[in-house]
Protein backbone atom coordinates (compact mmCIF):
# COMPACT_ATOMS: atom_id res chain seq x y z
CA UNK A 1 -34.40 122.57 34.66
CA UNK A 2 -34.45 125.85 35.58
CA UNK A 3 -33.56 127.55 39.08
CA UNK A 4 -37.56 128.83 39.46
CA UNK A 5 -37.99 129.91 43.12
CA UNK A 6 -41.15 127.98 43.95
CA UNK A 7 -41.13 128.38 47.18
CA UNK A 8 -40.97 132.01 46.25
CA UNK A 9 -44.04 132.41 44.12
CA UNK A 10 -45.75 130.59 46.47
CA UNK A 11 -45.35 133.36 48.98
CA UNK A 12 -46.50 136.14 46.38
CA UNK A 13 -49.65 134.08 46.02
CA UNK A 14 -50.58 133.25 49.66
CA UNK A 15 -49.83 137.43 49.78
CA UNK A 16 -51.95 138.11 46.85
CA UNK A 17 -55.92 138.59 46.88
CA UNK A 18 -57.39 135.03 46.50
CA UNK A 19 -58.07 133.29 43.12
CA UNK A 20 -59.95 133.39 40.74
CA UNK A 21 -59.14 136.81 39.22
CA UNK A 22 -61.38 139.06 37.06
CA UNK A 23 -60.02 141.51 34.10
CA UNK A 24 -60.56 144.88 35.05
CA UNK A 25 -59.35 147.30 33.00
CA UNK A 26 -57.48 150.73 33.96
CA UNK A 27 -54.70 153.19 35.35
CA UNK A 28 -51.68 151.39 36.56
CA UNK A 29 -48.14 153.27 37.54
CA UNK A 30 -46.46 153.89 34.06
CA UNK A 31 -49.85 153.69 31.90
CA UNK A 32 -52.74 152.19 31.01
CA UNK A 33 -53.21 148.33 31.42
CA UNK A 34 -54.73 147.60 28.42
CA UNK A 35 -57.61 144.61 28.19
CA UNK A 36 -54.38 141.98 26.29
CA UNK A 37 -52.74 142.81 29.50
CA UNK A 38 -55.59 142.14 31.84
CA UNK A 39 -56.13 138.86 30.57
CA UNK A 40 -52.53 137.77 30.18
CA UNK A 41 -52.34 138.95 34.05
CA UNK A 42 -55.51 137.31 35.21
CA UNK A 43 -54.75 134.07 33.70
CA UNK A 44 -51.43 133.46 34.54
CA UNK A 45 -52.42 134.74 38.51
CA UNK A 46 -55.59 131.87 38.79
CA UNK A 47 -53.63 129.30 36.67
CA UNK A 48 -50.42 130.14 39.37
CA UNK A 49 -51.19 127.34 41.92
CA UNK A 50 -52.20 124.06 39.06
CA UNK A 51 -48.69 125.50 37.30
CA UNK A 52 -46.86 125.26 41.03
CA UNK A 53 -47.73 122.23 42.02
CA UNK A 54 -47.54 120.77 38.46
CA UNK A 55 -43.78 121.65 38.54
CA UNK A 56 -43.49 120.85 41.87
CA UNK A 57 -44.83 117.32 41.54
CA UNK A 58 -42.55 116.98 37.82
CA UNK A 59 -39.64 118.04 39.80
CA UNK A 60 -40.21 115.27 42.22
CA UNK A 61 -40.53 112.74 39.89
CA UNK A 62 -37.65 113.39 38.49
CA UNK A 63 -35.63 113.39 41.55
CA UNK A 64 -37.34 110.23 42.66
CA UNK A 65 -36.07 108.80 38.63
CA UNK A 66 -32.50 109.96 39.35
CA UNK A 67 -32.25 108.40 42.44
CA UNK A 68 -33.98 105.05 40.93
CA UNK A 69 -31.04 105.40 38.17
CA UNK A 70 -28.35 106.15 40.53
CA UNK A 71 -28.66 102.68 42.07
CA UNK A 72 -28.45 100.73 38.85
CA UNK A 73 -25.26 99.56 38.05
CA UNK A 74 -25.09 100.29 33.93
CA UNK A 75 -25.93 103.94 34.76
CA UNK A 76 -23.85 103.99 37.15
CA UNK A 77 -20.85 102.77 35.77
CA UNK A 78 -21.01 103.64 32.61
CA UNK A 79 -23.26 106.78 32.58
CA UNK A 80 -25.55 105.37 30.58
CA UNK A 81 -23.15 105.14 27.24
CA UNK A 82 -24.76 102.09 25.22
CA UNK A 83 -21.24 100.88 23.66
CA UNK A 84 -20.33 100.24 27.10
CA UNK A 85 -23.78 99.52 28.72
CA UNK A 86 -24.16 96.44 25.83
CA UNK A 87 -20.69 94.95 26.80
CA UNK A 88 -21.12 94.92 30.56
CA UNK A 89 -24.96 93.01 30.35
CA UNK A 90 -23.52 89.87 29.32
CA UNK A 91 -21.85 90.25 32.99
CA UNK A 92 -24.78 90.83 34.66
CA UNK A 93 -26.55 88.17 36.79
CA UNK A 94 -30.40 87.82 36.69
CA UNK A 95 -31.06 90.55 39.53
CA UNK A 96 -28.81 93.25 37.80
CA UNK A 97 -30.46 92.24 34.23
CA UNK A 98 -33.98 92.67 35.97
CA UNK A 99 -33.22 95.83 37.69
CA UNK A 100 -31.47 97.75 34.19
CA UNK A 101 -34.98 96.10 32.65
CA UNK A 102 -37.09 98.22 35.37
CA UNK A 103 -34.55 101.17 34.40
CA UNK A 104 -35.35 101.45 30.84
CA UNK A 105 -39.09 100.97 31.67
CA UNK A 106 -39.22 103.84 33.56
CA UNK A 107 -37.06 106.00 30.96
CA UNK A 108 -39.63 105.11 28.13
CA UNK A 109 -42.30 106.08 30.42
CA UNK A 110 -40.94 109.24 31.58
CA UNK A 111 -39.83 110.15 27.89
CA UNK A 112 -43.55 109.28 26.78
CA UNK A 113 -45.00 111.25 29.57
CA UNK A 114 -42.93 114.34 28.61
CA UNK A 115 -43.35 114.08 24.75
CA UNK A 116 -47.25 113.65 26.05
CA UNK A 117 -47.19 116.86 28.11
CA UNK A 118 -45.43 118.69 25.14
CA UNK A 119 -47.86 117.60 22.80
CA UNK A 120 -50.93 118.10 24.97
């Protein structure tokens, strides 16, 4: 993911005039802002704090999966490879077997949940 400063742009909006904006239409250093412009600018500025706290929350969820997958012991050993992963399961007891189960549960929901957002 990348390095977005969110705590940044959260600053330049508490600084900014309050949501929601309205497209006006003139003079601006350097030229004319033309009414493409306008919009572009007033929708990204009133959609700024849903797309914050949607990354924010994403972000979190994913640190909150990696930690979940640091603790299981087929990620952890074997990074996740499956030739490996499928040789060490016979090893496992019930707990460990139960625990990779939860693992790949929450993989195949987080994959559906992204392929949902990128769809939506």
């Amino acid at each position: 993911m990348s390095d977005l400063d969110t705590a940044a742009l959260r600053a330049l909006d508490a600084a900014a005039s309050p949501a929601p904006w309205a497209p006006v239409l003139g003079w601006e250093e350097g030229g004319v802002i033309g009414e493409a412009d306008s919009r572009l600018i007033v929708a990204i500025r009133n959609a700024l704090p849903a797309l914050l706290a949607e990354l924010e929350a994403v972000r979190a969820e994913r640190d909150q999966l990696a930690a979940e997958l640091a603790g299981n012991p087929i990620i952890a050993v074997h990074g996740g490879h499956r030739d490996d992963a499928e040789a060490s399961l016979a090893a496992l007891d019930d707990e460990d077997l139960e625990a990779t189960a939860r693992t790949y549960r929450a993989l195949a929901d987080l994959a559906s949940h992204v392929l949902g957002r990128r769809r939506g």
